[in-house]
PDB file of N, CA and C in Angstrom:
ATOM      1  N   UNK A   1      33.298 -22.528  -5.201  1.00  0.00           N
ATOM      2  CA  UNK A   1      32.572 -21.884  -4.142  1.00  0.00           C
ATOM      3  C   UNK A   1      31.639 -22.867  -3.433  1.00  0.00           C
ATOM      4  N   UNK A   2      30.805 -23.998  -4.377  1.00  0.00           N
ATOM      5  CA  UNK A   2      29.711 -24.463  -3.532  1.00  0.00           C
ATOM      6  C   UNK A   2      30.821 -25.762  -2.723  1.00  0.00           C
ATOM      7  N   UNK A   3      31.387 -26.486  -3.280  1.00  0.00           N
ATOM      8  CA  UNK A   3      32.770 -26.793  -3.046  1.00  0.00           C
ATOM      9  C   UNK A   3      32.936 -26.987  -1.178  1.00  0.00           C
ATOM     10  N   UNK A   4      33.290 -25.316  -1.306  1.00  0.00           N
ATOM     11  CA  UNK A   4      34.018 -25.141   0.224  1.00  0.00           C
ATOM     12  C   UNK A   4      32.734 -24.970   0.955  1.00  0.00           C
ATOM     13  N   UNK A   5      31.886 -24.837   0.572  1.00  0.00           N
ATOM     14  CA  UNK A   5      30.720 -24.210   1.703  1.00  0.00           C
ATOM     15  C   UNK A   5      29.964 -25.829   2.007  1.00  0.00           C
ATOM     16  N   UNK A   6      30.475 -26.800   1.152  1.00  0.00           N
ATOM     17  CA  UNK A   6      29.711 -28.043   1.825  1.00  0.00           C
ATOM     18  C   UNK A   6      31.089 -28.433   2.392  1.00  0.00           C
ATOM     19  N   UNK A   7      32.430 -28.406   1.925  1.00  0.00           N
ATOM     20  CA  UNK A   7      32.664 -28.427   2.991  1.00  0.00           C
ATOM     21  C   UNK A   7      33.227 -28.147   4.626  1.00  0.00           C
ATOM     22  N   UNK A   8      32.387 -26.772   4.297  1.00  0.00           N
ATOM     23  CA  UNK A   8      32.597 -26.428   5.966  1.00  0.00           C
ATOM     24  C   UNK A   8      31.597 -26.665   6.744  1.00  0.00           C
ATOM     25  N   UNK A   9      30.175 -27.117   5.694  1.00  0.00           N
ATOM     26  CA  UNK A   9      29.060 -27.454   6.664  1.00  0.00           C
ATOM     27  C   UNK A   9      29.413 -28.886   6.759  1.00  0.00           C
ATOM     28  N   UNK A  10      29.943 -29.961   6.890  1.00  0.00           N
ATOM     29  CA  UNK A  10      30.389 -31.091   6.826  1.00  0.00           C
ATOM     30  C   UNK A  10      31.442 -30.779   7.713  1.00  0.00           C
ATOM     31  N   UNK A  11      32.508 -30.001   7.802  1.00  0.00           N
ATOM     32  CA  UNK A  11      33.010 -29.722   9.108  1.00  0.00           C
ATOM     33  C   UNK A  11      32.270 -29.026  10.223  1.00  0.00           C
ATOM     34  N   UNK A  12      31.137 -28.590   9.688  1.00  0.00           N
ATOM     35  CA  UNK A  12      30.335 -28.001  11.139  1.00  0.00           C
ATOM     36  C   UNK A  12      29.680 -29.433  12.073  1.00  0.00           C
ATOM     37  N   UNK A  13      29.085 -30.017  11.305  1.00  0.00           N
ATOM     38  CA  UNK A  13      28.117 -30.867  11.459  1.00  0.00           C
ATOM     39  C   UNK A  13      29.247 -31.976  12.089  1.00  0.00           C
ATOM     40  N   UNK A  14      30.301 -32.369  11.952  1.00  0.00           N
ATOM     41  CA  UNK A  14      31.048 -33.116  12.546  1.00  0.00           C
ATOM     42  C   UNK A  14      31.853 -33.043  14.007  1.00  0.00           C
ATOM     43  N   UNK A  15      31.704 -31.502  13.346  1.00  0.00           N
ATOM     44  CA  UNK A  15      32.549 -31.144  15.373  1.00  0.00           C
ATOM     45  C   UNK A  15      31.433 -30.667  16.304  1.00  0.00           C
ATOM     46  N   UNK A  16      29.926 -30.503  15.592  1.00  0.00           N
ATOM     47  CA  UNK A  16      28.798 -30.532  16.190  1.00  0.00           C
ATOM     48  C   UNK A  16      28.988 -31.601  17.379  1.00  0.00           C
ATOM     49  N   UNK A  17      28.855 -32.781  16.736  1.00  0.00           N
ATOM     50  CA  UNK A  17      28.783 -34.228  17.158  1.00  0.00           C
ATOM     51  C   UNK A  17      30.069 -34.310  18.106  1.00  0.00           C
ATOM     52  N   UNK A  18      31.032 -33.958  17.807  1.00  0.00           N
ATOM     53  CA  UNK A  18      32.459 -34.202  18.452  1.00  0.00           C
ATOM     54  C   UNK A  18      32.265 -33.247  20.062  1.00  0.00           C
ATOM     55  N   UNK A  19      31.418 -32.157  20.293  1.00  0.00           N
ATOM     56  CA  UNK A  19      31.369 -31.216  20.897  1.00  0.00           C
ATOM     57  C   UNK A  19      30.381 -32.027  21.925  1.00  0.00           C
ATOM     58  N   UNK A  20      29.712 -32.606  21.504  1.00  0.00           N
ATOM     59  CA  UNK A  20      28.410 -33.032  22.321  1.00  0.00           C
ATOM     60  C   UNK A  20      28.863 -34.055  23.428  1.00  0.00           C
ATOM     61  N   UNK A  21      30.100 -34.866  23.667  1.00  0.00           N
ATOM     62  CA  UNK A  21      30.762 -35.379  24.729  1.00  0.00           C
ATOM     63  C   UNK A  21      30.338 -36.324  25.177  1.00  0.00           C
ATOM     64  N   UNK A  22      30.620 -37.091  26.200  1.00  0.00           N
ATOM     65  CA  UNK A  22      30.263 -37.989  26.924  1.00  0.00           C
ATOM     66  C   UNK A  22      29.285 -37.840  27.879  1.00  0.00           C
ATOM     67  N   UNK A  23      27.886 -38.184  27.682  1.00  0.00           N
ATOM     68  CA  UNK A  23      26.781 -37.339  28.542  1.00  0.00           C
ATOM     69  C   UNK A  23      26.500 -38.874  29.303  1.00  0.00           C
ATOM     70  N   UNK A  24      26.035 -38.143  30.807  1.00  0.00           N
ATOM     71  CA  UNK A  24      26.072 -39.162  32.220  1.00  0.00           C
ATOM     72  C   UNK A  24      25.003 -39.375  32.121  1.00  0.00           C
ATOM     73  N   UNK A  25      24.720 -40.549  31.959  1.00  0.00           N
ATOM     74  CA  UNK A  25      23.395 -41.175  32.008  1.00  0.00           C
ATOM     75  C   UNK A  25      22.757 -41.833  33.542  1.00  0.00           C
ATOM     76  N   UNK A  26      24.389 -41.952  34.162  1.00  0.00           N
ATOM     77  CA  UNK A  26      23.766 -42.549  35.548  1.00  0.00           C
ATOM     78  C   UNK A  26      23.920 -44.408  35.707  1.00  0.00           C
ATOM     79  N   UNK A  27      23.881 -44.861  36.633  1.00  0.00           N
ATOM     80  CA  UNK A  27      23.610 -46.411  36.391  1.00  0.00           C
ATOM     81  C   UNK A  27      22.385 -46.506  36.891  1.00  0.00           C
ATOM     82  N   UNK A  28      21.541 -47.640  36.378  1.00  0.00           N
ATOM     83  CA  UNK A  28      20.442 -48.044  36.255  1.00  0.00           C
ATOM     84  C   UNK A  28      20.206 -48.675  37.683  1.00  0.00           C
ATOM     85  N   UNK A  29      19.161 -48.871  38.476  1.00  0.00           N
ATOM     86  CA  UNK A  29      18.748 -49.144  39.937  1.00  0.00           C
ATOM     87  C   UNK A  29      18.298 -50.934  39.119  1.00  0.00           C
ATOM     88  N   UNK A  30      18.925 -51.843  39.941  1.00  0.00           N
ATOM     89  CA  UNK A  30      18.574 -53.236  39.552  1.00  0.00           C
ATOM     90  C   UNK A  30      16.932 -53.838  39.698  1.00  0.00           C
ATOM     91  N   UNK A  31      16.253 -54.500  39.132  1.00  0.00           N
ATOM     92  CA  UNK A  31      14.781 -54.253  39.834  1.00  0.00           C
ATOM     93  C   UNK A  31      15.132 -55.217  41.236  1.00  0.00           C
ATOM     94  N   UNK A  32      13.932 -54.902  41.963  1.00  0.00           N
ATOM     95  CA  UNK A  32      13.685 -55.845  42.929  1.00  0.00           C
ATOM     96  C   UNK A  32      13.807 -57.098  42.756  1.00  0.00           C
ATOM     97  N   UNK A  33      14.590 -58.075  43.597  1.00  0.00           N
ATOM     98  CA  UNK A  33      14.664 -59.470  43.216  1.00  0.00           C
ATOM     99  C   UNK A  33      13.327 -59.786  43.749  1.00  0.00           C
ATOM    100  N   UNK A  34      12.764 -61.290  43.215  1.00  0.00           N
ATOM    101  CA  UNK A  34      11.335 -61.433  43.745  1.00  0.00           C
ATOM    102  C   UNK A  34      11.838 -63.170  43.833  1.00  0.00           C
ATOM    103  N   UNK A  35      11.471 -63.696  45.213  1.00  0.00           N
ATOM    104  CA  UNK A  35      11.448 -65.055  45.360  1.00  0.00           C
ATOM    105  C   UNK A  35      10.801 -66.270  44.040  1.00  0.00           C
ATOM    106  N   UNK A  36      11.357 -66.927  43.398  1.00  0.00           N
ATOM    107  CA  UNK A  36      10.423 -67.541  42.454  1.00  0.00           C
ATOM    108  C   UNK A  36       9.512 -68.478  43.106  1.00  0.00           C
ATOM    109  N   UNK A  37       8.513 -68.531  42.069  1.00  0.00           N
ATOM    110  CA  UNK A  37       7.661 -69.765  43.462  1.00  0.00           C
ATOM    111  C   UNK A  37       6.835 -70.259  42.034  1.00  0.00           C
ATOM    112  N   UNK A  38       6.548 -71.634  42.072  1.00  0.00           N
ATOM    113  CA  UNK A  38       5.974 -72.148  41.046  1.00  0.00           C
ATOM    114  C   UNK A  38       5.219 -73.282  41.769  1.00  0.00           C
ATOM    115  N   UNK A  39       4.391 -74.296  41.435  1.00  0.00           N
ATOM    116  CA  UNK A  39       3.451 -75.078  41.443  1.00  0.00           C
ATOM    117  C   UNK A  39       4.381 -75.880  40.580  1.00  0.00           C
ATOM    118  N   UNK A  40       4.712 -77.501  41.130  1.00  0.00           N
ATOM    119  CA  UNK A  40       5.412 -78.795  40.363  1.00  0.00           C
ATOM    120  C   UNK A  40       4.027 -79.681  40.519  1.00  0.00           C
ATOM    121  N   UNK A  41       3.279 -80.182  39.551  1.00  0.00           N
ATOM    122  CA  UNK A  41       2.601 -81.307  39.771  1.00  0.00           C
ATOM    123  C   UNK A  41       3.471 -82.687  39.576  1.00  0.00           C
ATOM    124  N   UNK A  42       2.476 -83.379  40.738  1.00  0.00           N
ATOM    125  CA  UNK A  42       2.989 -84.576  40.923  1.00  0.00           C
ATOM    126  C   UNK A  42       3.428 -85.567  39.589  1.00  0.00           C
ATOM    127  N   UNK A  43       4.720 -86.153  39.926  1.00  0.00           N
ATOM    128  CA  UNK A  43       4.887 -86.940  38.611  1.00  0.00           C
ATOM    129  C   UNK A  43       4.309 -88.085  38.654  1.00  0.00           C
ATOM    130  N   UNK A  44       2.901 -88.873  38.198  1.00  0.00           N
ATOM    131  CA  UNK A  44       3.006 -89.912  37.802  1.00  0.00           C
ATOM    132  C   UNK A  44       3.971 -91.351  37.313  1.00  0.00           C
ATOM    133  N   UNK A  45       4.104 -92.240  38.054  1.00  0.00           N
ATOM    134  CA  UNK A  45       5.029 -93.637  37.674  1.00  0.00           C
ATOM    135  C   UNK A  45       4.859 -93.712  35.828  1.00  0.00           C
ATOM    136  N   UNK A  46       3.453 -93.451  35.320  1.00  0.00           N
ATOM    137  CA  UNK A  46       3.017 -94.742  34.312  1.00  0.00           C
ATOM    138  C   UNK A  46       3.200 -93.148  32.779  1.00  0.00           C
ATOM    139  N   UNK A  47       3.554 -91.846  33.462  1.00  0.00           N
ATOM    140  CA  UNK A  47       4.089 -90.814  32.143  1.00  0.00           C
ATOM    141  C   UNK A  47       5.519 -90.850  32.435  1.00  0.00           C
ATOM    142  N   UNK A  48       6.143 -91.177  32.987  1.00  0.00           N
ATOM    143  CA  UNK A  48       7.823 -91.097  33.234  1.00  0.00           C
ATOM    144  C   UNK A  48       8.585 -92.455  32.012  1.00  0.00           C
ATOM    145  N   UNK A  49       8.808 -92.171  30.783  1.00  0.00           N
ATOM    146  CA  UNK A  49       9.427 -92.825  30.412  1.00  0.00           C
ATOM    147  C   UNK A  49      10.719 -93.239  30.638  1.00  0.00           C
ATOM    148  N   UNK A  50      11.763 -94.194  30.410  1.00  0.00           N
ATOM    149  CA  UNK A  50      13.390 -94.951  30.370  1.00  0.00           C
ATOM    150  C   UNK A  50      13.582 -94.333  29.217  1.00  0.00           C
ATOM    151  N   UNK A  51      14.612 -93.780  29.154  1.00  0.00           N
ATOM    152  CA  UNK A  51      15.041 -93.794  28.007  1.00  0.00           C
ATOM    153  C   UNK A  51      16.882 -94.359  27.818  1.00  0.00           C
ATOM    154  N   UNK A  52      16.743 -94.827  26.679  1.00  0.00           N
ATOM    155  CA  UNK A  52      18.176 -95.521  26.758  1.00  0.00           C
ATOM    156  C   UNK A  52      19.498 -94.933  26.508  1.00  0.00           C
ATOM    157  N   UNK A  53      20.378 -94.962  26.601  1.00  0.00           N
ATOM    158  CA  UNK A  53      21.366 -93.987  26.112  1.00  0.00           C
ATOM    159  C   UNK A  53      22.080 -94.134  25.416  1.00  0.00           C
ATOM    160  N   UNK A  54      22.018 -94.944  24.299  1.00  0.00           N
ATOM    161  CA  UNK A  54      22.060 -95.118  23.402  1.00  0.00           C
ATOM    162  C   UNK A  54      21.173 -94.865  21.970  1.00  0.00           C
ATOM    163  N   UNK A  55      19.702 -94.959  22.690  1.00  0.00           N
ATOM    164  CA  UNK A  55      18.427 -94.472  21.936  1.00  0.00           C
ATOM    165  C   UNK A  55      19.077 -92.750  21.737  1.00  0.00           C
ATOM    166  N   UNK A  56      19.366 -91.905  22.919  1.00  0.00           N
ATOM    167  CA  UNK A  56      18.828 -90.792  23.050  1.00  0.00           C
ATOM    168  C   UNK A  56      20.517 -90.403  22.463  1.00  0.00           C
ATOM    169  N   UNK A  57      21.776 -90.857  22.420  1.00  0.00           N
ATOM    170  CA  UNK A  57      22.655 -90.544  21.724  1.00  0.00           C
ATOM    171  C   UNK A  57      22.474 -90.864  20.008  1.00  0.00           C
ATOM    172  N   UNK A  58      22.022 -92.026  19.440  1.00  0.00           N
ATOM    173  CA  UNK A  58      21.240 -91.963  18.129  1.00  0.00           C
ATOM    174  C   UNK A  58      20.124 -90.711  17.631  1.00  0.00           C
ATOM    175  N   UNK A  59      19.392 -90.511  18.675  1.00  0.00           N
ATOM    176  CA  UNK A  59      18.353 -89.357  18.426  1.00  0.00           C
ATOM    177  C   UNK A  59      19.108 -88.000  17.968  1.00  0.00           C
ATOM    178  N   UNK A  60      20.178 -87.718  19.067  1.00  0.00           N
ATOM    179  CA  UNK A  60      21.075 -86.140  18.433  1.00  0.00           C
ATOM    180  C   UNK A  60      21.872 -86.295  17.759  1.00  0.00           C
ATOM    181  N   UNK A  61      22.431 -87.869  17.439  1.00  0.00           N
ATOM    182  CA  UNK A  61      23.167 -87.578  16.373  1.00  0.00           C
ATOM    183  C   UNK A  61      22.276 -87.686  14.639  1.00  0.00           C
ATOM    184  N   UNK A  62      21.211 -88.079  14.868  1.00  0.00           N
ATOM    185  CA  UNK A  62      20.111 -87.960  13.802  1.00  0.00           C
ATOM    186  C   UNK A  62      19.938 -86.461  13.225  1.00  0.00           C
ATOM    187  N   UNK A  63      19.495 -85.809  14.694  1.00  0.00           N
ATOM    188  CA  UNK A  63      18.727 -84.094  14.569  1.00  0.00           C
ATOM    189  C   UNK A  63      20.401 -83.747  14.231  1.00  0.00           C
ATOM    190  N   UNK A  64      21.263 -83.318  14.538  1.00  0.00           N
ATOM    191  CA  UNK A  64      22.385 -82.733  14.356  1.00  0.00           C
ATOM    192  C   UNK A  64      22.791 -83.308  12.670  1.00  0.00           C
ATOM    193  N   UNK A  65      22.432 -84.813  12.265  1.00  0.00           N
ATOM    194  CA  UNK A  65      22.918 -84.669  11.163  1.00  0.00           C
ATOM    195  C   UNK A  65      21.580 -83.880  10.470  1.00  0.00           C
ATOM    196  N   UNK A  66      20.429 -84.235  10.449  1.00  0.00           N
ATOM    197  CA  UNK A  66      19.503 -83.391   9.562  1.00  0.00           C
ATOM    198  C   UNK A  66      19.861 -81.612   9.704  1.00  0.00           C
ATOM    199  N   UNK A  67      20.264 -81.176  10.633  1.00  0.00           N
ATOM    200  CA  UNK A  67      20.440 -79.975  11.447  1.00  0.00           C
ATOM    201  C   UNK A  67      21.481 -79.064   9.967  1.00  0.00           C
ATOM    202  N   UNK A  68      22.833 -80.352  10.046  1.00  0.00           N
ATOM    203  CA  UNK A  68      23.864 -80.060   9.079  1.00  0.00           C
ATOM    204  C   UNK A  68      23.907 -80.140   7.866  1.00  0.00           C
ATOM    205  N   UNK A  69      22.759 -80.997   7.460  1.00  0.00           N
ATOM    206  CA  UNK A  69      22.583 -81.007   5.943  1.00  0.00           C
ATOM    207  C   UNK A  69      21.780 -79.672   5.573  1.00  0.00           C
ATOM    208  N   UNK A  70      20.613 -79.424   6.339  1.00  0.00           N
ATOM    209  CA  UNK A  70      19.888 -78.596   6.145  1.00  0.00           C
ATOM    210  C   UNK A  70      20.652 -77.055   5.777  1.00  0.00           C
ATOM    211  N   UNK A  71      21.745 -77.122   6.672  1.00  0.00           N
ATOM    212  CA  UNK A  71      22.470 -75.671   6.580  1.00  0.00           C
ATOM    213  C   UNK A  71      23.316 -75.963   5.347  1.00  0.00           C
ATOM    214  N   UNK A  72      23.796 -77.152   4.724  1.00  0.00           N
ATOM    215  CA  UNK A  72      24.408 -77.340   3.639  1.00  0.00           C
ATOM    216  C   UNK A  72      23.497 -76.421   2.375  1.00  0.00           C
ATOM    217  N   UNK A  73      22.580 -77.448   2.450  1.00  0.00           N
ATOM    218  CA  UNK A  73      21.676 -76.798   1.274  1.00  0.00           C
ATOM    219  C   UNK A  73      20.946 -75.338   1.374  1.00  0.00           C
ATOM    220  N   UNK A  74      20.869 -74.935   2.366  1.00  0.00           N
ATOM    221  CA  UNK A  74      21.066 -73.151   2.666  1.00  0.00           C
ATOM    222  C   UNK A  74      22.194 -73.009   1.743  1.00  0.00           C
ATOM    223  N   UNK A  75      23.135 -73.141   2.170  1.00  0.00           N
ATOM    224  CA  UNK A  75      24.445 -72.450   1.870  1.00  0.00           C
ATOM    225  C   UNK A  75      24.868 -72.811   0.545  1.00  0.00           C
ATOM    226  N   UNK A  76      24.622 -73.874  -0.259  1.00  0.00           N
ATOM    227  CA  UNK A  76      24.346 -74.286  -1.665  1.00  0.00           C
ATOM    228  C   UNK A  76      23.305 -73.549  -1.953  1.00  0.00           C
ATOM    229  N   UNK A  77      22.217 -72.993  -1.783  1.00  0.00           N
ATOM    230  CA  UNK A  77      21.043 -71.847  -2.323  1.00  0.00           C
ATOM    231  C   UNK A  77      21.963 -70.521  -2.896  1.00  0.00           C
ATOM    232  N   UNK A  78      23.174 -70.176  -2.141  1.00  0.00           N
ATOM    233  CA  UNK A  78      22.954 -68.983  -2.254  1.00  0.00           C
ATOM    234  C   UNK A  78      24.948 -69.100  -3.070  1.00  0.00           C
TER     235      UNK A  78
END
């Protein structure tokens, strides 16, 4: 008996949900676009570093290897 009565409330409660349909929400109004506008200060000659490209290809392949070990030993933790 208790049996069938859960589950017909388990069939109620499901075609509840099934009954309730595809409800129109509408599409959303985009906001106003707004012109960007920012303030660039002047670049100084004597803060503008060279950098070499070779320096700066050594540099990511440095961070990328620390990057990959780091996720090694994550993944050895667990």
């Amino acid at each position: 008996m208790r049996k069938s009565i859960r589950v017909s409330l388990l069939v109620i409660v499901l075609s509840v949900s099934a009954h309730a349909g595809d409800m129109q929400c509408g599409t959303p109004n985009p906001p106003p676009s707004q012109p960007a506008t920012f303030e660039q200060e002047p670049i100084q000659e004597s803060s503008v570093g060279i950098v070499n490209s070779d320096e700066a290809n050594e540099a990511a392949y440095t961070l990328t290897e620390a990057a990959l070990s780091l996720l090694a030993g994550v993944l050895a933790a667990f």
